[in-house]
N, C-alpha and C. Protein backbone atom coordinates (compact mmCIF):
# COMPACT_ATOMS: atom_id res chain seq x y z
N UNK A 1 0.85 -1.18 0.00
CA UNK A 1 0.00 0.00 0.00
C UNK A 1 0.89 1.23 0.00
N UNK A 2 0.54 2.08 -1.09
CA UNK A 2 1.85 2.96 -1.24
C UNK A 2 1.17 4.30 -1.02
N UNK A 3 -0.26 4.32 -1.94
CA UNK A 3 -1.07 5.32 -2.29
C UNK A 3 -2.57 5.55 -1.68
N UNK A 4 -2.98 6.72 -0.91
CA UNK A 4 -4.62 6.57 -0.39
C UNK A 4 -5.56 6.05 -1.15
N UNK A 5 -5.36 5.78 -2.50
CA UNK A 5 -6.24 5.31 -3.49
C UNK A 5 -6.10 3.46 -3.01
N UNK A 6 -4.73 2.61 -2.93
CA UNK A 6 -4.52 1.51 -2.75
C UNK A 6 -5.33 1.32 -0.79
N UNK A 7 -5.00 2.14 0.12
CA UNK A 7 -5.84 2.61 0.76
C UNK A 7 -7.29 2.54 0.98
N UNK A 8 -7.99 3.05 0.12
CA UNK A 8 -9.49 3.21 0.12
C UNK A 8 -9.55 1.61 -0.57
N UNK A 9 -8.65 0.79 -1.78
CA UNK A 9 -9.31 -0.38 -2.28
C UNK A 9 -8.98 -1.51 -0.71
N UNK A 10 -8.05 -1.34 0.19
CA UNK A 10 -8.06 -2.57 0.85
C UNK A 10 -9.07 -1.95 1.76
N UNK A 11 -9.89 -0.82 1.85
CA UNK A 11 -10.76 -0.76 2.86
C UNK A 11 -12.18 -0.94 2.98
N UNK A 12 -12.03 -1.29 1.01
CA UNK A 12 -13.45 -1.43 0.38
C UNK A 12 -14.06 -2.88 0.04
N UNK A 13 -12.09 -3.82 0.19
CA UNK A 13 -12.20 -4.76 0.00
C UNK A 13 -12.63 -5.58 1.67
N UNK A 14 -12.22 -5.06 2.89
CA UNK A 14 -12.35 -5.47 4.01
C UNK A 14 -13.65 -4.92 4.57
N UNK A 15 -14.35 -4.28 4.24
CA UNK A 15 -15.83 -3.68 4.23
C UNK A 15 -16.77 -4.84 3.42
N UNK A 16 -16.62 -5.48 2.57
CA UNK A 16 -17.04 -6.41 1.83
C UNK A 16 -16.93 -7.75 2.06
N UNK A 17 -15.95 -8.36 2.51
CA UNK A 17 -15.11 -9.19 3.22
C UNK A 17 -15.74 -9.60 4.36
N UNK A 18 -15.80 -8.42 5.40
CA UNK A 18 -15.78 -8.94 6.57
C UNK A 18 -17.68 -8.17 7.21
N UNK A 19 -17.55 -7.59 6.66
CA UNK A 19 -19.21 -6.44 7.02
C UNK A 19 -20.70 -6.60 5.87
N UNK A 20 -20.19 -7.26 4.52
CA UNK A 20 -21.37 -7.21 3.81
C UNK A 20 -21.59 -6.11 3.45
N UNK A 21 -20.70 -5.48 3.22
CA UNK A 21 -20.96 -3.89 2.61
C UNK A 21 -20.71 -3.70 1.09
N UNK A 22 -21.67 -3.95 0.37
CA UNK A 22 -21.25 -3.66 -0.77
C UNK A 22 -20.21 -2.27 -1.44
N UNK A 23 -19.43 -3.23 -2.49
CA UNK A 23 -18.08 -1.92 -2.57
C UNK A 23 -18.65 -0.62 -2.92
N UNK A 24 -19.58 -0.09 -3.86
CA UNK A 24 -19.96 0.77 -4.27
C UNK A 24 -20.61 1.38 -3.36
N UNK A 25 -21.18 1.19 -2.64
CA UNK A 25 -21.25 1.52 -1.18
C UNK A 25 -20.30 2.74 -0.37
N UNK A 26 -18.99 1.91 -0.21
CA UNK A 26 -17.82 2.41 0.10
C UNK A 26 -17.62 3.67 -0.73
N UNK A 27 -17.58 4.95 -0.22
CA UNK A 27 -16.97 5.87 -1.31
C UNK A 27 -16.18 6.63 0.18
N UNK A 28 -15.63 7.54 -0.70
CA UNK A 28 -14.95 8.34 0.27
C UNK A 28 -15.92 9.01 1.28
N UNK A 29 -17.11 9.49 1.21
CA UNK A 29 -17.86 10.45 1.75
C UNK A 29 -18.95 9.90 2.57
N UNK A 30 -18.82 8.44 2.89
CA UNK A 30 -20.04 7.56 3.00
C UNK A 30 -19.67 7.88 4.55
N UNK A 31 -20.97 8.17 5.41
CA UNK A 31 -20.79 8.29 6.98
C UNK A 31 -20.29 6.81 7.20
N UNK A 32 -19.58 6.43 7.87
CA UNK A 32 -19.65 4.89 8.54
C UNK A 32 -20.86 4.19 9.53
N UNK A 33 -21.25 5.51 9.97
CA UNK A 33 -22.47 5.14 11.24
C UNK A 33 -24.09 5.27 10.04
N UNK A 34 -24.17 6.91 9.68
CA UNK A 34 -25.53 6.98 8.88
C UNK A 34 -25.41 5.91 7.84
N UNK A 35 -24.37 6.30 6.80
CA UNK A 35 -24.48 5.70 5.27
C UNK A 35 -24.24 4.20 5.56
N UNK A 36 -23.54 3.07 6.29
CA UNK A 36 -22.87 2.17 6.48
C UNK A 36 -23.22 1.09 7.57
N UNK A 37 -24.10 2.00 8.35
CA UNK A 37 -24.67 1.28 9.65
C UNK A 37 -23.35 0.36 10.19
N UNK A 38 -22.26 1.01 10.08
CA UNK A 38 -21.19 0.92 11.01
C UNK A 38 -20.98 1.05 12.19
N UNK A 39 -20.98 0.24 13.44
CA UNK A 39 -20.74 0.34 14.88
C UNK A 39 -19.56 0.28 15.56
N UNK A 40 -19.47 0.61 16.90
CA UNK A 40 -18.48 0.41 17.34
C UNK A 40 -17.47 -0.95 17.68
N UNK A 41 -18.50 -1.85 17.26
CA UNK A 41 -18.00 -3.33 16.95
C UNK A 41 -17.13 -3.69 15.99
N UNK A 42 -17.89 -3.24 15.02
CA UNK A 42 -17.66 -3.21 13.87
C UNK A 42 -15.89 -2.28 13.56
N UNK A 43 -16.13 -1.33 14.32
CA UNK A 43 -14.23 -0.38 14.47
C UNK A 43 -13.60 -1.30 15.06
N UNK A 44 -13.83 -1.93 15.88
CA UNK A 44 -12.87 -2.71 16.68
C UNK A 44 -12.56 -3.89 16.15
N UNK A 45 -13.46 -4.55 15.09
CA UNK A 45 -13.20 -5.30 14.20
C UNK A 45 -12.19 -4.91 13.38
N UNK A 46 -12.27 -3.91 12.20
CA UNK A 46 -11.65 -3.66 11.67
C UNK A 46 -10.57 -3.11 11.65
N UNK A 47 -10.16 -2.84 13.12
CA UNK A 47 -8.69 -2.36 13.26
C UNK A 47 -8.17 -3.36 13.69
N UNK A 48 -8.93 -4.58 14.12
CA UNK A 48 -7.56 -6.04 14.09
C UNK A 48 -7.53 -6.15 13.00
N UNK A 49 -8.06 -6.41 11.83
CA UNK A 49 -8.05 -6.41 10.49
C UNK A 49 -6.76 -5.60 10.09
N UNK A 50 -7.18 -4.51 10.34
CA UNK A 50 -6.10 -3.51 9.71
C UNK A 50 -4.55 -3.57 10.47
N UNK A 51 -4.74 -3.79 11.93
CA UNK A 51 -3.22 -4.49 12.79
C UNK A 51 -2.42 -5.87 11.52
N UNK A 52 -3.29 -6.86 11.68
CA UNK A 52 -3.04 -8.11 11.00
C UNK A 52 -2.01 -7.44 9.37
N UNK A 53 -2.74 -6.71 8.93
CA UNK A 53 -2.55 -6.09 7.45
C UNK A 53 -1.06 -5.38 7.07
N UNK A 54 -1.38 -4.46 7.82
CA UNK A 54 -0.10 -3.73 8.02
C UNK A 54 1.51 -4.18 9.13
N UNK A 55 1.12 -4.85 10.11
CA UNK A 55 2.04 -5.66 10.94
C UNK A 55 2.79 -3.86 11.60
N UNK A 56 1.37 -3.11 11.44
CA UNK A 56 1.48 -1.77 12.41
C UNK A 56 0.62 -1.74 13.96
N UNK A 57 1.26 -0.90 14.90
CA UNK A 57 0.31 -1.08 16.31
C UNK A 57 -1.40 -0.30 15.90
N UNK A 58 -2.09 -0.82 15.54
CA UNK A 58 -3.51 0.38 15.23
C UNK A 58 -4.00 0.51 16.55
N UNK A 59 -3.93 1.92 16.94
CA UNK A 59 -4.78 2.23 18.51
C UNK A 59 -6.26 2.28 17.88
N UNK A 60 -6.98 2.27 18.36
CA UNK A 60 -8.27 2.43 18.60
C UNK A 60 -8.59 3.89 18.93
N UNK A 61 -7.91 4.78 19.31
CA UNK A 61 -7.27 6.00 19.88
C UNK A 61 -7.40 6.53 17.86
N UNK A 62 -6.56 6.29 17.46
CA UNK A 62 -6.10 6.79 16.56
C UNK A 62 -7.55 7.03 15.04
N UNK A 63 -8.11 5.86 15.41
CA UNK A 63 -9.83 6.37 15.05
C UNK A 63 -10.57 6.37 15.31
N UNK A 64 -11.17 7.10 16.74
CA UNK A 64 -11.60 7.49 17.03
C UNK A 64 -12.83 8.75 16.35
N UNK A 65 -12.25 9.33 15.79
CA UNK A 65 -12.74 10.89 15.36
C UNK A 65 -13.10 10.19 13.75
N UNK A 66 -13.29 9.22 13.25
CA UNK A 66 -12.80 8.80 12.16
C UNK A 66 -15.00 9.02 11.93
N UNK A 67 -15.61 9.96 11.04
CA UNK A 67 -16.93 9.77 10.83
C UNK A 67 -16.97 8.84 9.35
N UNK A 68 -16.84 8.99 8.14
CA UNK A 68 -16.30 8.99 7.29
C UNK A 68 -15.47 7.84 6.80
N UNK A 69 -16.01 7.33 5.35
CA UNK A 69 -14.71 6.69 4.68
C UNK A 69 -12.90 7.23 4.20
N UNK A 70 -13.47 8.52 4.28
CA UNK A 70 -12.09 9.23 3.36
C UNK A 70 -11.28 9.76 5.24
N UNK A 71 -11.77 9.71 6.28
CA UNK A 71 -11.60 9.73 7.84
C UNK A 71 -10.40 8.41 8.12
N UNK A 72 -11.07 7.05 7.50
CA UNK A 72 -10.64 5.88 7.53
C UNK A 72 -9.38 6.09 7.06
N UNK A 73 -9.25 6.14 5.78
CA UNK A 73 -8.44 5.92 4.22
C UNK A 73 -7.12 7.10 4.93
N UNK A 74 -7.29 8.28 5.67
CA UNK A 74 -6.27 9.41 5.98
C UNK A 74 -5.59 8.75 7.33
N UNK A 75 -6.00 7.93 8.43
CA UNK A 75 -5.90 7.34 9.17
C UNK A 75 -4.79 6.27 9.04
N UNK A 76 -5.38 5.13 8.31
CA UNK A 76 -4.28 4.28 7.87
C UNK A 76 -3.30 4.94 6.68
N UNK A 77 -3.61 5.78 5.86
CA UNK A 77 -2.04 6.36 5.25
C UNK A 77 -1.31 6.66 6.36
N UNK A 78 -1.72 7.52 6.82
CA UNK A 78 -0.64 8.20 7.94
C UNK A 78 0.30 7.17 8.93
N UNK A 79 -1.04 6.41 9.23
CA UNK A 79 -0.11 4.76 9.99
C UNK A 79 1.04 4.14 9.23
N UNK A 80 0.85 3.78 7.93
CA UNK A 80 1.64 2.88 7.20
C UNK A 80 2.73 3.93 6.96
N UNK A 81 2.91 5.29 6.98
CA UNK A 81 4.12 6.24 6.25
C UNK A 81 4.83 6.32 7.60
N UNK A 82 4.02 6.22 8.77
CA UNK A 82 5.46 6.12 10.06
C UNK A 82 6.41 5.19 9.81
């Protein structure tokens, strides 16, 4: 994963994968909670997902504030460029 674009596809692919979220679904602008019926289960899911992925520490801390797909996608860039 080099690019936020490669980014948004492993997040569209693990939204699909693991949540039943259809990809088109996934856009940058999609609320996670309104558009996505995304929970807090569901975050805590996906940041072992995203730990496993990257073989980075993901706090839970760190998305927090995350409303948003393109919230997500700025989140893990920033993780993977430390």
């Amino acid at each position: 994963m080099k690019t936020k674009e490669d980014v948004l596809q492993l997040i569209k692919q693990i939204m699909l994968e693991m949540f039943e979220i259809e990809e088109e679904l996934v856009t940058l602008d999609a609320r996670l909670n309104e558009d996505l019926d995304f929970d807090s289960i569901d975050a805590v899911d996906m940041i072992v997902k995203l730990k496993e992925i990257t073989g980075k520490a993901v706090k839970p801390e760190d998305f927090k504030n995350s409303r948003t797909i393109n919230d997500v996608v700025e989140s893990v860039y920033t993780l993977i460029q430390d």
